[in-house]
C-alpha atoms as a PDB file:
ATOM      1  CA  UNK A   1     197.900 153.105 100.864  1.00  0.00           C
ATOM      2  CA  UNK A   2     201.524 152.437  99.761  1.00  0.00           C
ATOM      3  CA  UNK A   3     202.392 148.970  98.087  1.00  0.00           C
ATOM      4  CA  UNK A   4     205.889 148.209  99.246  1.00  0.00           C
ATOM      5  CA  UNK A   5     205.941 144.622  98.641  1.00  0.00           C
ATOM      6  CA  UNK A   6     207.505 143.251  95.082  1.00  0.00           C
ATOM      7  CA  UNK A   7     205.466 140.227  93.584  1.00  0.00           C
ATOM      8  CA  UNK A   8     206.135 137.276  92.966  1.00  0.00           C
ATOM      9  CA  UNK A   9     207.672 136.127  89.532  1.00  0.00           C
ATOM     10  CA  UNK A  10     205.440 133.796  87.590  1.00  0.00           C
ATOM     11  CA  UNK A  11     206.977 131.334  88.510  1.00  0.00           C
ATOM     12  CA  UNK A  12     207.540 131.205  91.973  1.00  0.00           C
ATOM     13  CA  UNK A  13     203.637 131.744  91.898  1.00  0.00           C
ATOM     14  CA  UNK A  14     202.862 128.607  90.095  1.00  0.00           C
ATOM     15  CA  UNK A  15     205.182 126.598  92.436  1.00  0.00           C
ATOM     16  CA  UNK A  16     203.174 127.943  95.518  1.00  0.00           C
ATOM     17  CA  UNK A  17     199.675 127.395  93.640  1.00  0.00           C
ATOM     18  CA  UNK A  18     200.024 123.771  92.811  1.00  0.00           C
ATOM     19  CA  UNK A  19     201.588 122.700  96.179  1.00  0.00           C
ATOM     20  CA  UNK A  20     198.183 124.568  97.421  1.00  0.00           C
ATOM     21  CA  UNK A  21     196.383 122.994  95.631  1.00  0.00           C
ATOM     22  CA  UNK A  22     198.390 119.633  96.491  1.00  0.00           C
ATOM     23  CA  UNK A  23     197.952 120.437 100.377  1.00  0.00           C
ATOM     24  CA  UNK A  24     194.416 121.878 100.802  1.00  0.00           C
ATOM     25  CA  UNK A  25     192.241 119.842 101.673  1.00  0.00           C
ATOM     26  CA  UNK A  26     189.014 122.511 101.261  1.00  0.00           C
ATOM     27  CA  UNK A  27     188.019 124.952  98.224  1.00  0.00           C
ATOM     28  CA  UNK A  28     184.813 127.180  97.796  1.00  0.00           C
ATOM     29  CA  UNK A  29     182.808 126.279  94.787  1.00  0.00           C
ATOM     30  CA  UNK A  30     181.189 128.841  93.514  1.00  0.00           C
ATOM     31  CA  UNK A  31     178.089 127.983  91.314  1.00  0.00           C
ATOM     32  CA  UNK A  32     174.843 129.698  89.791  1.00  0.00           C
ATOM     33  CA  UNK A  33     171.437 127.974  88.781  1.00  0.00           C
ATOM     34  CA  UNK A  34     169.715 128.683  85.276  1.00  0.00           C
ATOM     35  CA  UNK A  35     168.034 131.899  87.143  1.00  0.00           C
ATOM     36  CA  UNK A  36     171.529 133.144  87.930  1.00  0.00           C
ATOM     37  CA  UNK A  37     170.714 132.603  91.723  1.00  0.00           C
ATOM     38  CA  UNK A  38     174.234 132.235  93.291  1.00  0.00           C
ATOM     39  CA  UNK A  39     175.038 129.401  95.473  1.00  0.00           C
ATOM     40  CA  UNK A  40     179.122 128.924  97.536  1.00  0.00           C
ATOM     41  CA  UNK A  41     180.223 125.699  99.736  1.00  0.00           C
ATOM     42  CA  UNK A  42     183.384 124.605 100.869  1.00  0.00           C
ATOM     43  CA  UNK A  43     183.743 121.092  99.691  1.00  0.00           C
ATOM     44  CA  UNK A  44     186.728 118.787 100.130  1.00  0.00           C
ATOM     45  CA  UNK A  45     188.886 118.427  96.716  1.00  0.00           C
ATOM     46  CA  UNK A  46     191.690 116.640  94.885  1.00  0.00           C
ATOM     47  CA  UNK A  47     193.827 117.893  92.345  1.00  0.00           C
ATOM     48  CA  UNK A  48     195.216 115.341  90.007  1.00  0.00           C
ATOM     49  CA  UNK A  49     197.867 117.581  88.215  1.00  0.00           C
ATOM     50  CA  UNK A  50     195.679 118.364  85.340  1.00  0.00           C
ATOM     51  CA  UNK A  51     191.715 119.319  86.992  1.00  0.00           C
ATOM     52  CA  UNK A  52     189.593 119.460  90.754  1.00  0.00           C
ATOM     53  CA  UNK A  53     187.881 116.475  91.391  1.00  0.00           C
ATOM     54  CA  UNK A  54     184.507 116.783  93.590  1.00  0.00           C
ATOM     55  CA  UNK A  55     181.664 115.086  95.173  1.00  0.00           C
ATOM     56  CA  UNK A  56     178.599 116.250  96.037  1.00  0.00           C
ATOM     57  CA  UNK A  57     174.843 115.366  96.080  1.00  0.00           C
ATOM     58  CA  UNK A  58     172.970 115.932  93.144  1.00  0.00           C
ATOM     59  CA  UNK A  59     170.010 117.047  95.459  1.00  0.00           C
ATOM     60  CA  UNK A  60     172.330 120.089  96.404  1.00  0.00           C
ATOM     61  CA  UNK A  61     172.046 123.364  94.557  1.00  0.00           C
ATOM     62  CA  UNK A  62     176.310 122.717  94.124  1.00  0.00           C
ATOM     63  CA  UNK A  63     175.366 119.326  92.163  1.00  0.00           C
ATOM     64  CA  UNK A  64     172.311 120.720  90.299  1.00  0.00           C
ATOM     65  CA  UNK A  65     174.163 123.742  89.677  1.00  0.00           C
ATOM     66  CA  UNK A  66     177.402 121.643  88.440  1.00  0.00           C
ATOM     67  CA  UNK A  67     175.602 119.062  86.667  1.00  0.00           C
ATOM     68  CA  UNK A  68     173.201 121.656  84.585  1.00  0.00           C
ATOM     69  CA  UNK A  69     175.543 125.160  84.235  1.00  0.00           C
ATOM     70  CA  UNK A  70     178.516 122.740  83.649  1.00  0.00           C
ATOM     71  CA  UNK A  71     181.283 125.577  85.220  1.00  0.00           C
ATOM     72  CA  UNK A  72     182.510 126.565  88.843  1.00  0.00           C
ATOM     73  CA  UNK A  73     184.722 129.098  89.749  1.00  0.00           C
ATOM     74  CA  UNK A  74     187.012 127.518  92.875  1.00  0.00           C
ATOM     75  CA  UNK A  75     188.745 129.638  95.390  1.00  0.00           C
ATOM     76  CA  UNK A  76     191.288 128.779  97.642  1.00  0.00           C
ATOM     77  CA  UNK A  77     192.416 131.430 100.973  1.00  0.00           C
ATOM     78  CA  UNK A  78     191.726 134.996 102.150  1.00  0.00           C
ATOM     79  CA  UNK A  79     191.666 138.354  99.832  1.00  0.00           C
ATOM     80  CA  UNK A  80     194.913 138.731 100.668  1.00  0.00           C
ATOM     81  CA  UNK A  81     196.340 135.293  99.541  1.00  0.00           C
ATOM     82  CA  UNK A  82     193.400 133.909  96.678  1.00  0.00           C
ATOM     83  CA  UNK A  83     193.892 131.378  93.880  1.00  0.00           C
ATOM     84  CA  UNK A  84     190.695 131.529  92.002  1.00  0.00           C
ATOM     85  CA  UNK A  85     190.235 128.924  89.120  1.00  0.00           C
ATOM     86  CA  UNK A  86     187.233 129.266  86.744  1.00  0.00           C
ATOM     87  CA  UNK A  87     186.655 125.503  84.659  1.00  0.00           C
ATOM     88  CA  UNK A  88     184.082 123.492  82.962  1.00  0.00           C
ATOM     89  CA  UNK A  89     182.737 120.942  85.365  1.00  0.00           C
ATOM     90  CA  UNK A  90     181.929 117.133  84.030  1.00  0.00           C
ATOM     91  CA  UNK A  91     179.895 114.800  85.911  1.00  0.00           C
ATOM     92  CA  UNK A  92     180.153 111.143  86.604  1.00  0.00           C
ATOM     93  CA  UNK A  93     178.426 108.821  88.516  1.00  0.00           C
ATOM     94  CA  UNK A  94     179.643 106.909  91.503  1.00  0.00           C
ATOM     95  CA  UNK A  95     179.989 103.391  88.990  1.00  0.00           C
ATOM     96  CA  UNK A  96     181.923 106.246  86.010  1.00  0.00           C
ATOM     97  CA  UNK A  97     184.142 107.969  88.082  1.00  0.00           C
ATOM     98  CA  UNK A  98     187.941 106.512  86.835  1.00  0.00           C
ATOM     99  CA  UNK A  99     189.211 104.129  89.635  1.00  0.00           C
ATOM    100  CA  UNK A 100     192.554 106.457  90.056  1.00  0.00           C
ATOM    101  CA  UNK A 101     190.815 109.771  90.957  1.00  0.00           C
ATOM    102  CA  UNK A 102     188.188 108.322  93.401  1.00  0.00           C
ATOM    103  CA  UNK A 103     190.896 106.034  95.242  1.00  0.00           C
ATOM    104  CA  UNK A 104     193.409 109.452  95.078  1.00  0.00           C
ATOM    105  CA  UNK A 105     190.455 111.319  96.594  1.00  0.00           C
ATOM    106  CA  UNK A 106     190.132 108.768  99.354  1.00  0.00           C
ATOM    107  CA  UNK A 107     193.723 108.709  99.939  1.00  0.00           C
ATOM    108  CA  UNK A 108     193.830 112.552 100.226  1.00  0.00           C
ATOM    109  CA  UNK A 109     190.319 113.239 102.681  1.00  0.00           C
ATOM    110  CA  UNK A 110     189.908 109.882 103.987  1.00  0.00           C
ATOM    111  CA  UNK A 111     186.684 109.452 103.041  1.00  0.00           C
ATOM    112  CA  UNK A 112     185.145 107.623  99.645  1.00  0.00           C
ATOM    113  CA  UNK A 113     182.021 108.481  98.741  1.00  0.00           C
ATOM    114  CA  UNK A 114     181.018 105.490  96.850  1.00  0.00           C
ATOM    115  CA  UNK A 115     180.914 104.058  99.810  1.00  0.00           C
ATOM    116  CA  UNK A 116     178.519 106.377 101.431  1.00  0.00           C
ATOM    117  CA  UNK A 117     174.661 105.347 101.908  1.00  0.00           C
ATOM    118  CA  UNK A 118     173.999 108.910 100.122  1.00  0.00           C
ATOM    119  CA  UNK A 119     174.341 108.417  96.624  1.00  0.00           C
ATOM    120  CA  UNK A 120     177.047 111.250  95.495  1.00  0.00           C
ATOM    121  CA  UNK A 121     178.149 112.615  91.919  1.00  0.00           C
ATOM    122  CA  UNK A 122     181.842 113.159  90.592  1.00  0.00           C
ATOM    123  CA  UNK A 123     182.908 116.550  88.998  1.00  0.00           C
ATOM    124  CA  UNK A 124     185.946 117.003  87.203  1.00  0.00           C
ATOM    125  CA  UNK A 125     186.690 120.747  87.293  1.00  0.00           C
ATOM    126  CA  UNK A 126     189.130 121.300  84.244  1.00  0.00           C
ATOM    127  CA  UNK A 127     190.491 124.929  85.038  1.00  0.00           C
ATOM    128  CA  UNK A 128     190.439 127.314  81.873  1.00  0.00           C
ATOM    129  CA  UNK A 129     191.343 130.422  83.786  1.00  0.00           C
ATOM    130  CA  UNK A 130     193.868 130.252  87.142  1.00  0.00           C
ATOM    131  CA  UNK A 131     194.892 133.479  88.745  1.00  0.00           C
ATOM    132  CA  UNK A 132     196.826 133.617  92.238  1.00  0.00           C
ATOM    133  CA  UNK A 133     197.525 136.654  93.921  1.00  0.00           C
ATOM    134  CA  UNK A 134     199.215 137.660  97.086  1.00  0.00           C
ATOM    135  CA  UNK A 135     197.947 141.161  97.797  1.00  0.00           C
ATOM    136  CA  UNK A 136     196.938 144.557  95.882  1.00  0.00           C
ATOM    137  CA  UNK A 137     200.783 144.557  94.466  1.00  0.00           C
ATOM    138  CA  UNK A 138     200.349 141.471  92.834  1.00  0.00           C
ATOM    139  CA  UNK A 139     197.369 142.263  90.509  1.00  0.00           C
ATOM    140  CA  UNK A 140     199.462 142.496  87.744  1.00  0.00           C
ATOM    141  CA  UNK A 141     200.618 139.254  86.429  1.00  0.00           C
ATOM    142  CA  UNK A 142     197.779 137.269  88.592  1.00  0.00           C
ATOM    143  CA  UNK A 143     197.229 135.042  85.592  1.00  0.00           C
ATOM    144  CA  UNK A 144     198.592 131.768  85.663  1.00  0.00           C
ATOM    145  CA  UNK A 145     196.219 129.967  82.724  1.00  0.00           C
ATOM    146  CA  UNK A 146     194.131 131.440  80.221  1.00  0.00           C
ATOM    147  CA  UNK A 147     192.218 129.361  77.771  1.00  0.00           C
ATOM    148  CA  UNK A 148     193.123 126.437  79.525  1.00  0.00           C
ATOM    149  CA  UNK A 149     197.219 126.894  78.984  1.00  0.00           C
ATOM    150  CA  UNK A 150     199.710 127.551  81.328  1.00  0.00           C
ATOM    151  CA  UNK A 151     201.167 131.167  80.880  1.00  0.00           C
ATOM    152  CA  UNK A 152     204.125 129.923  82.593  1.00  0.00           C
END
């Protein structure tokens, strides 16, 4: 197979991540219990400019999983089009969660679940790694964040 495509500058590939991750509404969390059993869900998201906030049951293997491991990795599209992020997940509780990012979350999927009759956890997902690729010719260069700092 011939790659005949140029990439992306770094740039241009951070502008196109964050309105993603502005615009999505969905991302796969990826998660793993203590036994390294695997477990992936689409859940709805927000992204407040700095991490992914979440909610899920804690009766879930995504909330045990997040709550105990305390790390996700998040994808967002196909193979040909993927943002993964890889972040340390912190909890908080319905009553914890800051006022701003639960009514943001509301605001963005039209649902609040503090208001559900299911009682539901908060995670903040605070990426460390963020790579974003648009095909086999963009490999190189795919990371946007390492160590939690923007590379561009």
């Amino acid at each position: 197979m011939e790659i005949s495509k140029r990439p992306r500058e770094p740039e241009q590939r951070k502008r196109e991540l964050l309105a993603r991750l502005d615009q999505e509404m969905d991302v796969w969390v990826a998660t793993a219990d203590a036994d390294g059993l695997p477990c992936l869900v689409p859940l709805w998201f927000l992204w407040d400019g700095e991490a992914v906030w979440l909610a899920t049951r804690l009766r879930t293997p995504t909330g045990r999983n997040l709550r105990d491991a305390g790390q996700a990795r998040l994808a967002l599209g196909d193979t040909q089009d993927v943002v993964l992020l890889d972040g340390a997940a912190q909890m908080y509780a319905a009553d914890t969660v800051p006022p701003a990012a639960a009514e943001a979350f509301r605001a963005k999927t039209g649902w609040d679940p503090r208001a559900d009759s299911l009682p539901y956890a908060w995670f903040r997902v605070r990426p460390h790694t963020v790579q974003a690729r648009n095909g086999e010719h963009e490999m190189r260069g795919r990371y946007l964040m390492r160590d939690g700092v923007w590379a561009v």
